[in-house]
N, C-alpha and C. Protein backbone atom coordinates (compact mmCIF):
# COMPACT_ATOMS: atom_id res chain seq x y z
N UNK A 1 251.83 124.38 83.65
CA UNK A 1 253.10 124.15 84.32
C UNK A 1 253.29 125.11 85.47
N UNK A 2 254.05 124.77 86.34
CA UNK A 2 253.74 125.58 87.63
C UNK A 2 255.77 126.22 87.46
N UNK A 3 255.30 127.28 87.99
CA UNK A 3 256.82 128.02 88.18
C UNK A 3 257.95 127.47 88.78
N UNK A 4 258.93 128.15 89.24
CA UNK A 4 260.25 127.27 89.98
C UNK A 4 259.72 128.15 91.36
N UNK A 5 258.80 129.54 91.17
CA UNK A 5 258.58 129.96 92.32
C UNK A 5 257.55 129.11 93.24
N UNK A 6 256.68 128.49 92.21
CA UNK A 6 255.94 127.54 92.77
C UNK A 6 256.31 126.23 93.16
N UNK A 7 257.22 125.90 92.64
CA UNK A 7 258.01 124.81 93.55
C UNK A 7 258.65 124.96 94.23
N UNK A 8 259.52 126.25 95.00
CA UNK A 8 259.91 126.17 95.94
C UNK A 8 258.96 126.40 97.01
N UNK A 9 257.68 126.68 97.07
CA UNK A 9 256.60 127.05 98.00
C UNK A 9 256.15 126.06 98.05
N UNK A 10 255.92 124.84 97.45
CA UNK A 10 255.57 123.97 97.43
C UNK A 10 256.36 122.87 98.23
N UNK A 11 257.84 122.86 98.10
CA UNK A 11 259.00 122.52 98.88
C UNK A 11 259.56 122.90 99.88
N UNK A 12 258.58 123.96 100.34
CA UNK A 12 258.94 124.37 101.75
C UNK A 12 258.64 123.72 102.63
N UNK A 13 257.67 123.35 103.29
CA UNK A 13 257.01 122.06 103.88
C UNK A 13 257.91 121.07 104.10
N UNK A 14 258.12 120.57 102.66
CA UNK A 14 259.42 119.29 102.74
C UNK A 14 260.65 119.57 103.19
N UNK A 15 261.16 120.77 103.05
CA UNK A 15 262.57 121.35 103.36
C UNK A 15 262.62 120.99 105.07
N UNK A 16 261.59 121.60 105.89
CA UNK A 16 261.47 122.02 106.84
C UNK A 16 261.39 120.63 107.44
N UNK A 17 260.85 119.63 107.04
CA UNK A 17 260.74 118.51 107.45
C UNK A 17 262.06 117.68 107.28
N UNK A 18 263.14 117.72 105.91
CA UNK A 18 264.43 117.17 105.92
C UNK A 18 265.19 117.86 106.75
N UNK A 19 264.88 119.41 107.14
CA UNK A 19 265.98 120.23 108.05
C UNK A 19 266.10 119.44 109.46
N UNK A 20 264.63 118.86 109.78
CA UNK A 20 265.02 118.68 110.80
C UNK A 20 265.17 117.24 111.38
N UNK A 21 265.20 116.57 110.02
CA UNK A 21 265.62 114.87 110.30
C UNK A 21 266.98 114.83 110.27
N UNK A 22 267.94 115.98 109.56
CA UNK A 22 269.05 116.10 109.06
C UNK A 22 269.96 116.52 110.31
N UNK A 23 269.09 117.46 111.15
CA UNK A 23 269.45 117.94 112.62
C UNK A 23 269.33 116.96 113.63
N UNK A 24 268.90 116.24 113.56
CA UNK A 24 268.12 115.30 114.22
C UNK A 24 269.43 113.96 114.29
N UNK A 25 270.08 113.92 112.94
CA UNK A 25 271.18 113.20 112.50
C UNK A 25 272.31 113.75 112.73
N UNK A 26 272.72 114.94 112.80
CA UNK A 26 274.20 115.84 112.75
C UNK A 26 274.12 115.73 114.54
N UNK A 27 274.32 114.95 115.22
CA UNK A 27 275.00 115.05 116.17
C UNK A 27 275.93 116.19 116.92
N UNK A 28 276.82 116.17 116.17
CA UNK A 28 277.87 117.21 116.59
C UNK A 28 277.64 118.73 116.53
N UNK A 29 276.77 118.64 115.14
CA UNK A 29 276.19 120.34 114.59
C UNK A 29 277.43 120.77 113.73
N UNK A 30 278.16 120.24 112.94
CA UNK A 30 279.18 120.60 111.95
C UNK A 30 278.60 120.81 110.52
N UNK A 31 277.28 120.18 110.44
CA UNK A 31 276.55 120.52 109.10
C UNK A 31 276.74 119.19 108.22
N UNK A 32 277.37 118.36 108.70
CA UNK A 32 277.73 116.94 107.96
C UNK A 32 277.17 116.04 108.81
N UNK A 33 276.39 114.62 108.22
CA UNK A 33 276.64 113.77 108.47
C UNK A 33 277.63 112.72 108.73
N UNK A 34 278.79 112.49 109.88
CA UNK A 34 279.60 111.61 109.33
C UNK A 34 279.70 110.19 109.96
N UNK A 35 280.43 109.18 109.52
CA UNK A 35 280.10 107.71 109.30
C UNK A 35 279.67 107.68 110.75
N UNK A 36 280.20 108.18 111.99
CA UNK A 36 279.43 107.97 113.19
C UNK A 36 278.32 108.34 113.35
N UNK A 37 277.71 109.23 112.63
CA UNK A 37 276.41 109.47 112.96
C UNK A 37 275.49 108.93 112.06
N UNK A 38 275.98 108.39 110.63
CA UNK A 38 275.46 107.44 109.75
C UNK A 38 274.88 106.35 110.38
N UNK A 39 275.46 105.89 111.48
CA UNK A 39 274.68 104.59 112.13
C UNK A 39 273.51 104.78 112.57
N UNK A 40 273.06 105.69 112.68
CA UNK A 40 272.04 106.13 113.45
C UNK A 40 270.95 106.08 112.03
N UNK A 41 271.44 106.90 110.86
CA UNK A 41 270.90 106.70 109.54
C UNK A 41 270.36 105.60 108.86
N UNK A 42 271.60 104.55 109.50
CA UNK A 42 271.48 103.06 108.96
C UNK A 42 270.47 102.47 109.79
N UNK A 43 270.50 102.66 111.22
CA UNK A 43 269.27 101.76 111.95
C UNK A 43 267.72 102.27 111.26
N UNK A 44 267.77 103.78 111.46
CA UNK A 44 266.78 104.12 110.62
C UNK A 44 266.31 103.77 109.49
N UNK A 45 266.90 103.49 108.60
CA UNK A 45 266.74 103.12 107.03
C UNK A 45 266.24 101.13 106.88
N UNK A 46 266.92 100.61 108.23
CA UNK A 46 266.57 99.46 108.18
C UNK A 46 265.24 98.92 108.87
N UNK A 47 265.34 100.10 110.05
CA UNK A 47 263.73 99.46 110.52
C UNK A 47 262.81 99.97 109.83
N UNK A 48 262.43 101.18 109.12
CA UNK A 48 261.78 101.36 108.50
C UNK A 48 260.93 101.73 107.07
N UNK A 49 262.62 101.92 106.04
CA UNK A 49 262.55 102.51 105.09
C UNK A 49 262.46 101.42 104.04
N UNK A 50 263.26 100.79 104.17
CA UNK A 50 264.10 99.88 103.02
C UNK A 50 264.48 98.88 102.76
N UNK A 51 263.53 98.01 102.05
CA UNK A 51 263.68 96.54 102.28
C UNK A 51 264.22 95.84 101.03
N UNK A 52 264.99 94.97 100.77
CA UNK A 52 266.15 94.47 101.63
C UNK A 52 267.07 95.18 102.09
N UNK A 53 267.92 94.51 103.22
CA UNK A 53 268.76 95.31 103.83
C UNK A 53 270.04 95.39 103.31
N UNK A 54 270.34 94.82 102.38
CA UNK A 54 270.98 95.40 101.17
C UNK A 54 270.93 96.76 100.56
N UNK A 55 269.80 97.38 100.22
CA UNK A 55 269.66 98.68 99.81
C UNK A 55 269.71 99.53 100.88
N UNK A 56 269.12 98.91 101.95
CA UNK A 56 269.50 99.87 103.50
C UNK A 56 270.82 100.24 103.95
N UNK A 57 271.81 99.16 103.14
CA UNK A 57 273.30 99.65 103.61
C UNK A 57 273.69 100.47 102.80
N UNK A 58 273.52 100.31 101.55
CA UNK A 58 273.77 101.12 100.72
C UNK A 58 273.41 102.59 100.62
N UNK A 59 272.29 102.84 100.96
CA UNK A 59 271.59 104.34 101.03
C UNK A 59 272.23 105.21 101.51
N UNK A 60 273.26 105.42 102.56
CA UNK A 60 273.94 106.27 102.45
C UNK A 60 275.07 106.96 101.66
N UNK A 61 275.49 105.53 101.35
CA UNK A 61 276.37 105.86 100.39
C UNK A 61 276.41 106.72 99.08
N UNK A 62 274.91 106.59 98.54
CA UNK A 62 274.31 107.17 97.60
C UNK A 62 273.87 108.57 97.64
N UNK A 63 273.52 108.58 99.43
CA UNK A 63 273.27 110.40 99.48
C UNK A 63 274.77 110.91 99.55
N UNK A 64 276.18 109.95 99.66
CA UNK A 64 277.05 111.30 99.86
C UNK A 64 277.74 111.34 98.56
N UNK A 65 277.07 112.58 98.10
CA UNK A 65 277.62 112.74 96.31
C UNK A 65 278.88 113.20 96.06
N UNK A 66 279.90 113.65 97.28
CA UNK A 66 280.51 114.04 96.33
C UNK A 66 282.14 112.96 97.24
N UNK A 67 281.47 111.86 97.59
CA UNK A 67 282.85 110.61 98.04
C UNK A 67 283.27 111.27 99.46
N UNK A 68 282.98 112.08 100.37
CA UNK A 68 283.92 112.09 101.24
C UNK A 68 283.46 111.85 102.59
N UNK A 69 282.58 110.71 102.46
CA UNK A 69 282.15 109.75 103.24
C UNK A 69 281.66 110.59 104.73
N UNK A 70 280.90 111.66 103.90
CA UNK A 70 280.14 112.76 104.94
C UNK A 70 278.82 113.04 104.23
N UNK A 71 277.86 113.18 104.65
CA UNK A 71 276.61 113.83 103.89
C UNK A 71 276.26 114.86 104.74
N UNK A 72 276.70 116.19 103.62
CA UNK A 72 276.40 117.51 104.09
C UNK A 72 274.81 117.74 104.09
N UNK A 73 274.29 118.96 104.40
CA UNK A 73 272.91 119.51 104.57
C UNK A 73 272.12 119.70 102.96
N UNK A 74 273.10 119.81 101.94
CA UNK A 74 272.78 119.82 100.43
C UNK A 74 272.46 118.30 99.74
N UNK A 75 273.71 117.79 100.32
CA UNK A 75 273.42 116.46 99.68
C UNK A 75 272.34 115.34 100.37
N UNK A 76 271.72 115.74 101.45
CA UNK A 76 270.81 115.20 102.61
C UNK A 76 269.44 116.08 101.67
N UNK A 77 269.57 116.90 101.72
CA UNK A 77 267.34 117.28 100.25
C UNK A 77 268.02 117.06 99.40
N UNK A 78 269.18 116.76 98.29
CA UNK A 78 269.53 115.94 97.09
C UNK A 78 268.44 114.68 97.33
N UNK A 79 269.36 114.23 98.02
CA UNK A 79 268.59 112.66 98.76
C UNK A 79 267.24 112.36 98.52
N UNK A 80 266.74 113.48 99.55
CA UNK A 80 265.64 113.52 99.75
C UNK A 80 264.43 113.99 98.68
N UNK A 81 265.06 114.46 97.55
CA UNK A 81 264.51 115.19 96.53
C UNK A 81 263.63 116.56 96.78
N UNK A 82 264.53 116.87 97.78
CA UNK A 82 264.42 118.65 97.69
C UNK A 82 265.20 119.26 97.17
N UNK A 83 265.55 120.49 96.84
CA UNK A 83 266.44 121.42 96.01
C UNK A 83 266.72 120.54 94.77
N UNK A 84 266.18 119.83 94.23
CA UNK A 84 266.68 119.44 92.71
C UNK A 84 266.53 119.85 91.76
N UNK A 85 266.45 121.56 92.36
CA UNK A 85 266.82 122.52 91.15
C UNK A 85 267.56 123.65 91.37
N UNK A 86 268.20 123.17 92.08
CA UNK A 86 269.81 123.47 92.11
C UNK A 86 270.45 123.05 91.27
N UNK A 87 271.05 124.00 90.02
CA UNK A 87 271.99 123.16 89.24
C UNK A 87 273.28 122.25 89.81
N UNK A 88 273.80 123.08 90.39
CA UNK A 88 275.47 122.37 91.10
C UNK A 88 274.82 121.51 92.28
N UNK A 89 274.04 121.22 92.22
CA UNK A 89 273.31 119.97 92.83
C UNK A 89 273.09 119.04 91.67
N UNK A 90 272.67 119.35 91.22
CA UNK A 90 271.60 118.99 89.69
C UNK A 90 273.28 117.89 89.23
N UNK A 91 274.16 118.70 88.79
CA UNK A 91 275.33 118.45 87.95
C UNK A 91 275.79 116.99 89.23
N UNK A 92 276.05 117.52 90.48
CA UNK A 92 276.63 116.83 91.12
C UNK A 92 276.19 114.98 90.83
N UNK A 93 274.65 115.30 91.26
CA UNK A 93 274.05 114.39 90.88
C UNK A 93 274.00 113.41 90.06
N UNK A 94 274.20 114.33 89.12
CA UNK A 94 274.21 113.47 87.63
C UNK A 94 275.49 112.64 87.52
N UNK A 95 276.92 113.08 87.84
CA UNK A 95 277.89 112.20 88.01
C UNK A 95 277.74 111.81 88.78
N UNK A 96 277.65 111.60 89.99
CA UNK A 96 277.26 110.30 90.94
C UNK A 96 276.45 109.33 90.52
N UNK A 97 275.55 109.26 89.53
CA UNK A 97 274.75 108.53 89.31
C UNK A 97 275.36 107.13 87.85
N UNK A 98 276.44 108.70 87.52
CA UNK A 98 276.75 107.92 86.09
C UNK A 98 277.82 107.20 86.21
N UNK A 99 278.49 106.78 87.61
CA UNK A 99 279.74 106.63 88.03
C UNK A 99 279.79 104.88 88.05
């Protein structure tokens, strides 16, 4: 079994790569995604991620865990399945899922 130190070294790579799709998305630079800059999320998710485009509309909705129709920089590697060992990620998660 490999450590949590070894998974975050291992998740660095990936971090660095969601940091900067996430930057790439935050428009404004407030640290949130919000529904205006979601469109940009949504074209993305439809040309290339996610087929049907049913689940493509939906996908955002799902990264913003905690309803306030923003996806912060935490809940964007939630998403992405980085930091998912973060507990108060971890927890967040888990009710969003069970909702």
């Amino acid at each position: 079994l490999k450590s949590i130190s070894d998974v975050s070294v291992i998740n660095q790579p990936a971090r660095k790569i969601i940091d900067w799709k996430f930057n790439r998305l935050d428009l404004n630079r407030d640290g949130k995604i919000s529904a205006q800059e979601m469109r940009n999320l949504r074209r993305m998710v439809h040309s290339a991620i996610i087929q049907p485009t049913s689940c493509a509309d939906r996908f955002p909705k799902y990264c913003d865990l905690d309803h306030d129709r923003k996806i912060s920089r935490s809940e964007w590697a939630v998403c992405m399945g980085v930091d998912i060992n973060n507990f108060q990620l971890q927890k967040i998660l888990t009710q969003h899922w069970m909702e």
